[in-house]
C-alpha atoms as a PDB file:
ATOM      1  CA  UNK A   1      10.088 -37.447  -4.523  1.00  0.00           C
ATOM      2  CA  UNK A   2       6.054 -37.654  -4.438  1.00  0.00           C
ATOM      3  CA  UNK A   3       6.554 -41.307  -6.025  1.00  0.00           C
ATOM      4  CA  UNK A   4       9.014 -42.389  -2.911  1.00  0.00           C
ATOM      5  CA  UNK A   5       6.325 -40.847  -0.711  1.00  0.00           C
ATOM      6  CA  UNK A   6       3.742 -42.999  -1.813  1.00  0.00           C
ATOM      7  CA  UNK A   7       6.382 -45.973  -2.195  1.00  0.00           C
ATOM      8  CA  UNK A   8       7.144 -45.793   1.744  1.00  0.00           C
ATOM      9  CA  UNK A   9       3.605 -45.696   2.443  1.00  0.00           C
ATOM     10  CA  UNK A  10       2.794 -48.845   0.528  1.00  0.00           C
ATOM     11  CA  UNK A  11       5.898 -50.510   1.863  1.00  0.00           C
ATOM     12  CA  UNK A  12       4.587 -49.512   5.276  1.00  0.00           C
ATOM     13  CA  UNK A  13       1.336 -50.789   5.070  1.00  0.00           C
ATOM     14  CA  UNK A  14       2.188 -54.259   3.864  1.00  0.00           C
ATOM     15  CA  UNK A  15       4.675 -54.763   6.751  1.00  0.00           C
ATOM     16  CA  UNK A  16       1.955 -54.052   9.045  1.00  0.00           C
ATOM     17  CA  UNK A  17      -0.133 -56.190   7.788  1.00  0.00           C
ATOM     18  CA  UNK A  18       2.237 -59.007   7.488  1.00  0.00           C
ATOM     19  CA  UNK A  19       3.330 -58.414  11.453  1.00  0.00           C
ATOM     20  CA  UNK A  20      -0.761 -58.742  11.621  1.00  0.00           C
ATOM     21  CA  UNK A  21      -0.783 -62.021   9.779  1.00  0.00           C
ATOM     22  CA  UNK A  22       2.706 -63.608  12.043  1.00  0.00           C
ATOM     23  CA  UNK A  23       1.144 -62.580  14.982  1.00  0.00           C
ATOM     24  CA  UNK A  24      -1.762 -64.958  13.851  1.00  0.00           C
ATOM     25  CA  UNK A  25      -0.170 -66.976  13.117  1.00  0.00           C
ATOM     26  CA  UNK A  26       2.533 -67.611  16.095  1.00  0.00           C
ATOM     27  CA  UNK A  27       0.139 -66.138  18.669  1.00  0.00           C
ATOM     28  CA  UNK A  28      -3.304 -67.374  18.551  1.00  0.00           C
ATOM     29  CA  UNK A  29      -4.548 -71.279  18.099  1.00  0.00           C
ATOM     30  CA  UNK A  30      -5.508 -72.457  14.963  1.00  0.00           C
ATOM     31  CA  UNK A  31      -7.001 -75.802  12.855  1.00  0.00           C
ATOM     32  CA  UNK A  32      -4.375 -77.615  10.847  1.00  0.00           C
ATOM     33  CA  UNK A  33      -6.469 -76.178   7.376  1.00  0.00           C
ATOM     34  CA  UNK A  34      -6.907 -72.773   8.654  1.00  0.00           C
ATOM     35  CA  UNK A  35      -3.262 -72.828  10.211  1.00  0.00           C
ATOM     36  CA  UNK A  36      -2.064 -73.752   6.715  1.00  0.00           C
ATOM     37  CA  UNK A  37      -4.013 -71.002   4.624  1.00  0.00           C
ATOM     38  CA  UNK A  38      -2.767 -68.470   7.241  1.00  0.00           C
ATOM     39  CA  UNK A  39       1.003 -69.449   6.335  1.00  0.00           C
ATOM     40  CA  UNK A  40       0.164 -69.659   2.353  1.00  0.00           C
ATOM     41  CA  UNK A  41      -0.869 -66.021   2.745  1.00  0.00           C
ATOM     42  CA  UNK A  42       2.147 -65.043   5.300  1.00  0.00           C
ATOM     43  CA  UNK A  43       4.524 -66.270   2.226  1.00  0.00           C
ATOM     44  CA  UNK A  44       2.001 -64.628  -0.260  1.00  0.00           C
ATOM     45  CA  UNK A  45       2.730 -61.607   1.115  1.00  0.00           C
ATOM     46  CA  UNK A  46       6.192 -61.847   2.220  1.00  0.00           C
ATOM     47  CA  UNK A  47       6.703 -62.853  -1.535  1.00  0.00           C
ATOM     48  CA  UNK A  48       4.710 -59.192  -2.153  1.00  0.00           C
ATOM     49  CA  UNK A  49       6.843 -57.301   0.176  1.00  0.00           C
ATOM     50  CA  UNK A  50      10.130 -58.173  -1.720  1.00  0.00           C
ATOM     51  CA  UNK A  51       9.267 -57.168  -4.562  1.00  0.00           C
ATOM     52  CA  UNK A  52       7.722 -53.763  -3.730  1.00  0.00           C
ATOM     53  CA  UNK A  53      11.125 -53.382  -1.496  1.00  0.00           C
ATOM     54  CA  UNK A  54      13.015 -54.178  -4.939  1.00  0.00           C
ATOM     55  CA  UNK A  55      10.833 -52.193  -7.065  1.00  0.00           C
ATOM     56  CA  UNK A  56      11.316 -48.711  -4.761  1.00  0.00           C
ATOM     57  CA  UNK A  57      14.916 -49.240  -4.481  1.00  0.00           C
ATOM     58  CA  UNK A  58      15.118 -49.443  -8.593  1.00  0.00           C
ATOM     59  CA  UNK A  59      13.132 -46.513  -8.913  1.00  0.00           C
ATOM     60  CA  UNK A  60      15.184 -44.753  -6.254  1.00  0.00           C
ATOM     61  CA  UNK A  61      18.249 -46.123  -8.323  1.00  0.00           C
ATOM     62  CA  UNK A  62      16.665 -44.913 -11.478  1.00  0.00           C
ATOM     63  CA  UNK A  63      15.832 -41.178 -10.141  1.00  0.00           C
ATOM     64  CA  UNK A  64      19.392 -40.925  -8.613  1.00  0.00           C
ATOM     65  CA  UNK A  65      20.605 -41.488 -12.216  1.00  0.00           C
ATOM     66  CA  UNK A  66      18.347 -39.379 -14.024  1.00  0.00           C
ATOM     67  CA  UNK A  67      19.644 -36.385 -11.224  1.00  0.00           C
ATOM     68  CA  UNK A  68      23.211 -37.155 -11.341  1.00  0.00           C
ATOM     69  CA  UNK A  69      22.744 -36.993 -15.256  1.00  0.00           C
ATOM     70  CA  UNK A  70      20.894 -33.373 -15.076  1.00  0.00           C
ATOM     71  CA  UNK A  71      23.701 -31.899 -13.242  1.00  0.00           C
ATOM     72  CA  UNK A  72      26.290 -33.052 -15.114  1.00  0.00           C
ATOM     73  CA  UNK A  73      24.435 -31.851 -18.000  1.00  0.00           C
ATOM     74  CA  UNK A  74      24.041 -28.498 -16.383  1.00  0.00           C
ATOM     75  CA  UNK A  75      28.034 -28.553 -15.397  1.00  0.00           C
ATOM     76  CA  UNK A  76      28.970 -28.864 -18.910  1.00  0.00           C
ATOM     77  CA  UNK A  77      26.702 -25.700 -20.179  1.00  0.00           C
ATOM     78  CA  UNK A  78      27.074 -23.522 -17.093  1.00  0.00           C
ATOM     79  CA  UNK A  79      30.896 -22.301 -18.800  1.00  0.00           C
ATOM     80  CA  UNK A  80      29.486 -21.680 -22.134  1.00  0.00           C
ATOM     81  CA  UNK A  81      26.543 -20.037 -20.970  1.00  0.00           C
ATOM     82  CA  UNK A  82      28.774 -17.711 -18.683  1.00  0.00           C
ATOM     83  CA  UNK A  83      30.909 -17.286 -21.201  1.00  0.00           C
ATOM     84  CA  UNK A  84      27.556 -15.627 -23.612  1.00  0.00           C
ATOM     85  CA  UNK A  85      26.655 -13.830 -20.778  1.00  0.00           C
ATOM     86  CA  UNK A  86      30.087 -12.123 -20.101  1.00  0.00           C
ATOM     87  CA  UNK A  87      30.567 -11.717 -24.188  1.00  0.00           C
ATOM     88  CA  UNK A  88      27.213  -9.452 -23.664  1.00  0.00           C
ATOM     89  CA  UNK A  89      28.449  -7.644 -20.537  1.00  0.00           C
ATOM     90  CA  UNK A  90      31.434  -6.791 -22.164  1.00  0.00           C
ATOM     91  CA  UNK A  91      29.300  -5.351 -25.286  1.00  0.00           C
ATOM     92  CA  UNK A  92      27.246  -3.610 -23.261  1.00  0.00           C
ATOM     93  CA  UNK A  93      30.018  -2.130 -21.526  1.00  0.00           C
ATOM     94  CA  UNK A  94      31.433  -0.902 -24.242  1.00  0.00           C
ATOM     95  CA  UNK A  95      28.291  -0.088 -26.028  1.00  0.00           C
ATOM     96  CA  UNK A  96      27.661   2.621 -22.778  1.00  0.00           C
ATOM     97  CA  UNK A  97      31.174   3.149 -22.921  1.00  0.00           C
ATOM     98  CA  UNK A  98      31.236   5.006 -26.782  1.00  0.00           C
ATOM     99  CA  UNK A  99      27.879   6.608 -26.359  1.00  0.00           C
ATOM    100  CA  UNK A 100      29.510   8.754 -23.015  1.00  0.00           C
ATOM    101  CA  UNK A 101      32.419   9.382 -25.221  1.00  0.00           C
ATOM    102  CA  UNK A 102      30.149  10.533 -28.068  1.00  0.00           C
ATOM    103  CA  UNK A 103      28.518  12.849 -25.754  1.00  0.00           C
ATOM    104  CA  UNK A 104      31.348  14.413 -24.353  1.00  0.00           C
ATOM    105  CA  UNK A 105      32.583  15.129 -27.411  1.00  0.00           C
ATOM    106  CA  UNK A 106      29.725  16.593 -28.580  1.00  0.00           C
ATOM    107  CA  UNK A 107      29.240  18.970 -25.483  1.00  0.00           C
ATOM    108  CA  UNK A 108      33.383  19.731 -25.447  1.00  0.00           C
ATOM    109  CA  UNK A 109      32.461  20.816 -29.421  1.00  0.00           C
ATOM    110  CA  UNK A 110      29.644  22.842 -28.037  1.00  0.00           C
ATOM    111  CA  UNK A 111      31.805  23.857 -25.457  1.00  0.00           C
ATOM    112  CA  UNK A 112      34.585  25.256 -27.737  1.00  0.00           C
ATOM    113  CA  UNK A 113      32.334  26.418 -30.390  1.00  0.00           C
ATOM    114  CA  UNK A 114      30.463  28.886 -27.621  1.00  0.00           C
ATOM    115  CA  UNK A 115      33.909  29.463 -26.059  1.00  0.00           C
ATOM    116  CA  UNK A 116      35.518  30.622 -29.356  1.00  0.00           C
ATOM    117  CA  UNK A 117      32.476  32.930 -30.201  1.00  0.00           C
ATOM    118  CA  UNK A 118      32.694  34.822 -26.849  1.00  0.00           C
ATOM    119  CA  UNK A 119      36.419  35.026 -27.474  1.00  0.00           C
ATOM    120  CA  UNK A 120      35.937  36.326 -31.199  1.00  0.00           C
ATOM    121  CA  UNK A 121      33.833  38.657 -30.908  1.00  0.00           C
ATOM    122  CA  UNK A 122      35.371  39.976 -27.328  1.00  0.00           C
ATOM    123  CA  UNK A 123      32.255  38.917 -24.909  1.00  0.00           C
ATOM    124  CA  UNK A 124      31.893  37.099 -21.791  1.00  0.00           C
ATOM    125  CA  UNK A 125      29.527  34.415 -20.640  1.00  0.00           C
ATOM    126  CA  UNK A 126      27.364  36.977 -18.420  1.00  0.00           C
ATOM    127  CA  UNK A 127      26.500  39.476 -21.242  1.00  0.00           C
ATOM    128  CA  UNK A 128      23.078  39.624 -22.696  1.00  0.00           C
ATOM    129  CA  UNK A 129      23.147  40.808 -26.227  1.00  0.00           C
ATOM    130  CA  UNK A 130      20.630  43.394 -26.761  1.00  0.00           C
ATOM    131  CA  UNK A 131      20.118  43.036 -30.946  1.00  0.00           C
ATOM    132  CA  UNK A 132      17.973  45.621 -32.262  1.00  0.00           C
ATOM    133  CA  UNK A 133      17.113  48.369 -35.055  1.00  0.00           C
ATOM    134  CA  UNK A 134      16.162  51.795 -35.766  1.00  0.00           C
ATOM    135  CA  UNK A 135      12.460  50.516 -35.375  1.00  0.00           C
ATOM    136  CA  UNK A 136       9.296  51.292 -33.012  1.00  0.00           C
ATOM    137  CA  UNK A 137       9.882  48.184 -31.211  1.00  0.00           C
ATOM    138  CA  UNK A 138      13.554  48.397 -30.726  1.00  0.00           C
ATOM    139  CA  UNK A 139      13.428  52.105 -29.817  1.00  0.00           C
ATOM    140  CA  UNK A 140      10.667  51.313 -27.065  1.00  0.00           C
ATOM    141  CA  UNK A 141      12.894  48.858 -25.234  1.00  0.00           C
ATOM    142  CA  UNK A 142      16.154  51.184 -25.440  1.00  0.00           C
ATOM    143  CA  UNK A 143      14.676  52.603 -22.132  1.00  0.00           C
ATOM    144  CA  UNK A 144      14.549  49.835 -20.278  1.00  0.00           C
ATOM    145  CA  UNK A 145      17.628  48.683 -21.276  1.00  0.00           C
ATOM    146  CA  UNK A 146      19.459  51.868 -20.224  1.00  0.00           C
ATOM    147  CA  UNK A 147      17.772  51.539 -16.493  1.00  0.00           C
ATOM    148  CA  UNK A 148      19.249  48.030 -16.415  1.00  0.00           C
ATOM    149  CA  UNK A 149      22.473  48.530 -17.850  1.00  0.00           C
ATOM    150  CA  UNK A 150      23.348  49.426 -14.380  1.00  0.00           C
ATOM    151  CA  UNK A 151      23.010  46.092 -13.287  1.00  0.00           C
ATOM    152  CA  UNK A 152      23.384  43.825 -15.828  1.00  0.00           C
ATOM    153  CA  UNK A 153      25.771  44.027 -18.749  1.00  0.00           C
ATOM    154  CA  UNK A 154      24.520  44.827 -22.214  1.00  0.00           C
ATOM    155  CA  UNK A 155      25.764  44.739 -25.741  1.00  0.00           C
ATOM    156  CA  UNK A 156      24.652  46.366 -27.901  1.00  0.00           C
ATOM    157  CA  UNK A 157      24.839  45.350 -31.620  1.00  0.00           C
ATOM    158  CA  UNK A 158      22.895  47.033 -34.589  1.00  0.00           C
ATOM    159  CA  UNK A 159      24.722  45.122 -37.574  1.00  0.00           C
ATOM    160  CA  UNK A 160      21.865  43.159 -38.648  1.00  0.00           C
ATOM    161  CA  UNK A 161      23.856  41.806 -41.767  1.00  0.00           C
ATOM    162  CA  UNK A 162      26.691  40.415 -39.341  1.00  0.00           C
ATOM    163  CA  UNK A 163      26.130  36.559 -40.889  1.00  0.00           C
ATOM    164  CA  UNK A 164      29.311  34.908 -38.113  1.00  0.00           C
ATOM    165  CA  UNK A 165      27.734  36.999 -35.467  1.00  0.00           C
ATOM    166  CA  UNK A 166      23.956  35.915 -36.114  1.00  0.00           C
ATOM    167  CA  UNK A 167      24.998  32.138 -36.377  1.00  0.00           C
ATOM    168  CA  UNK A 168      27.445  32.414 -33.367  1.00  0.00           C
ATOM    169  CA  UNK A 169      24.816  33.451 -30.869  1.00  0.00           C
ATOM    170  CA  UNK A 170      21.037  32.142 -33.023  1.00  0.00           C
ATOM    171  CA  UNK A 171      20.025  35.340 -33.830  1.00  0.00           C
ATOM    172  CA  UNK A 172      16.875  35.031 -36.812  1.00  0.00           C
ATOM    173  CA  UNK A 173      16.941  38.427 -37.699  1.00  0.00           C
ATOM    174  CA  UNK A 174      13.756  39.269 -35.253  1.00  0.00           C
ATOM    175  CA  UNK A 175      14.109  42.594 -33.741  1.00  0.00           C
ATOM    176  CA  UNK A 176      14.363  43.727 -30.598  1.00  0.00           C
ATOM    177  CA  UNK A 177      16.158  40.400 -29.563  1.00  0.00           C
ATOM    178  CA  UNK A 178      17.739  39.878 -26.345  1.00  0.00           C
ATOM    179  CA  UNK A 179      20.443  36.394 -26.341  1.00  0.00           C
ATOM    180  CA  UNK A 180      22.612  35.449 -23.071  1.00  0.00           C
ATOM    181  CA  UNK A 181      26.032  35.374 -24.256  1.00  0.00           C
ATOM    182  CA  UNK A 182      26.977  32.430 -22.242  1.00  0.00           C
ATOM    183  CA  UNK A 183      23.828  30.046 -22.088  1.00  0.00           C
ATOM    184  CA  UNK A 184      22.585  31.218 -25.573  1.00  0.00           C
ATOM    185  CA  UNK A 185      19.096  31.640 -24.176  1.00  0.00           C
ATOM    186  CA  UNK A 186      17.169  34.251 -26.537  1.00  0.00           C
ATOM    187  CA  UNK A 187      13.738  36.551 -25.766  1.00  0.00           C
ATOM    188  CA  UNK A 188      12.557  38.258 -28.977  1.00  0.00           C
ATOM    189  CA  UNK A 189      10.033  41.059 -29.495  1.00  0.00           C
ATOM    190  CA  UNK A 190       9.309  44.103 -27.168  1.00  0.00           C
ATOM    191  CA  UNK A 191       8.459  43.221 -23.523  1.00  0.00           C
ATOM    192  CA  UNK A 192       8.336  44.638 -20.225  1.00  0.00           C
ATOM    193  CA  UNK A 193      11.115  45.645 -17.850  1.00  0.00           C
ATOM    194  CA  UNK A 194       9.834  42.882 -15.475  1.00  0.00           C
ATOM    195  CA  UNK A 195       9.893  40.417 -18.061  1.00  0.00           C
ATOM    196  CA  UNK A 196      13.215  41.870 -19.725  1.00  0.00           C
ATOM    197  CA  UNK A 197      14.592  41.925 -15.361  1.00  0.00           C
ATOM    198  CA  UNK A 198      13.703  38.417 -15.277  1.00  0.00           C
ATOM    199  CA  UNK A 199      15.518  37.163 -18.151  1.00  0.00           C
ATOM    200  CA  UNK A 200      18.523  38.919 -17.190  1.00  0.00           C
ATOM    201  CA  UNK A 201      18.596  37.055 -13.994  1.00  0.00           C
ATOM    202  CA  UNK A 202      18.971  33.641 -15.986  1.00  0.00           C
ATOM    203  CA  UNK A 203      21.798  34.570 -17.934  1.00  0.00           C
END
């Protein structure tokens, strides 16, 4: 396009200066040798004119071509490239597709794994298990436990050998231990009733 610009321009100027040269020629008096130089140029340049006129319209010919030739070229990729691009869409897809299914299944396994240990070992999802001993610890949080029981729902469990029950609910073997039943959320080690209070309310 910057080419045909410039080609217009040329084209332009030399037609001006040929209506310069006619008018001259036609218009003002002239010697026989000077009228005769004046026409030699007039057909100099006419002779210039055509050929810059046929020169443009090749090159405008020309870039046509090489266009019409790009978009054709463009026509014949534009299926096979949206035929890539929908081959990856659809892997994608599918891709996002199996990792939600892997996750669901893994939290409806977590799901039923929790489910079946409440059911087992006849709990519900609101209970916090208080897991303790006969130890200094364990006996100084008995206390507070008994003011809360009012409030929130304890279990107690002193079987430190139970091996299902310890798995089922992530107990290490750390007394006092306090696990909500439902969430599996633990607190180990003696603590304060505030602390103890707070817990509770998260389960």
């Amino acid at each position: 396009m910057q080419f045909l610009k410039y080609a217009i321009l040329f084209v332009s100027i030399i037609l001006i200066l040929d209506l310069a040269l006619y008018f001259v020629l036609n218009v003002r008096p002239a010697s026989g040798s000077e009228n005769n130089a004046v026409r030699d140029i007039f057909v100099i340049t006419g002779g210039i004119i055509g050929n810059a006129v046929n020169a443009v319209k090749q090159n405008i010919e020309s870039v046509q071509e090489t266009i019409s030739a790009e978009n054709k070229e463009k026509s014949e990729k534009t299926p096979s490239q949206n035929s890539t691009q929908t081959t990856q869409t659809i892997a994608q897809t599918n891709a996002t597709a199996n990792t939600t299914q892997i996750i669901q299944n893994n939290t409806q396994t977590q799901e039923e794994i929790q489910d079946s240990c409440l059911e087992k070992f006849n709990l519900t999802s609101d209970m916090i298990i208080f897991y303790h001993s006969n130890d200094i610890h364990s006996n100084a949080m008995i206390p507070i436990v008994s003011d809360l029981d009012g409030i929130y729902k304890f279990h107690d469990i002193s079987n430190l050998w139970d091996y299902e029950f310890n798995h089922c609910f992530g107990l290490s073997g750390t007394v006092p231990s306090f696990v909500c039943a439902g969430s599996k959320e633990k607190l180990e080690g003696e603590v304060s009733k505030t602390v103890l209070e707070d817990f509770c309310k998260r389960c």
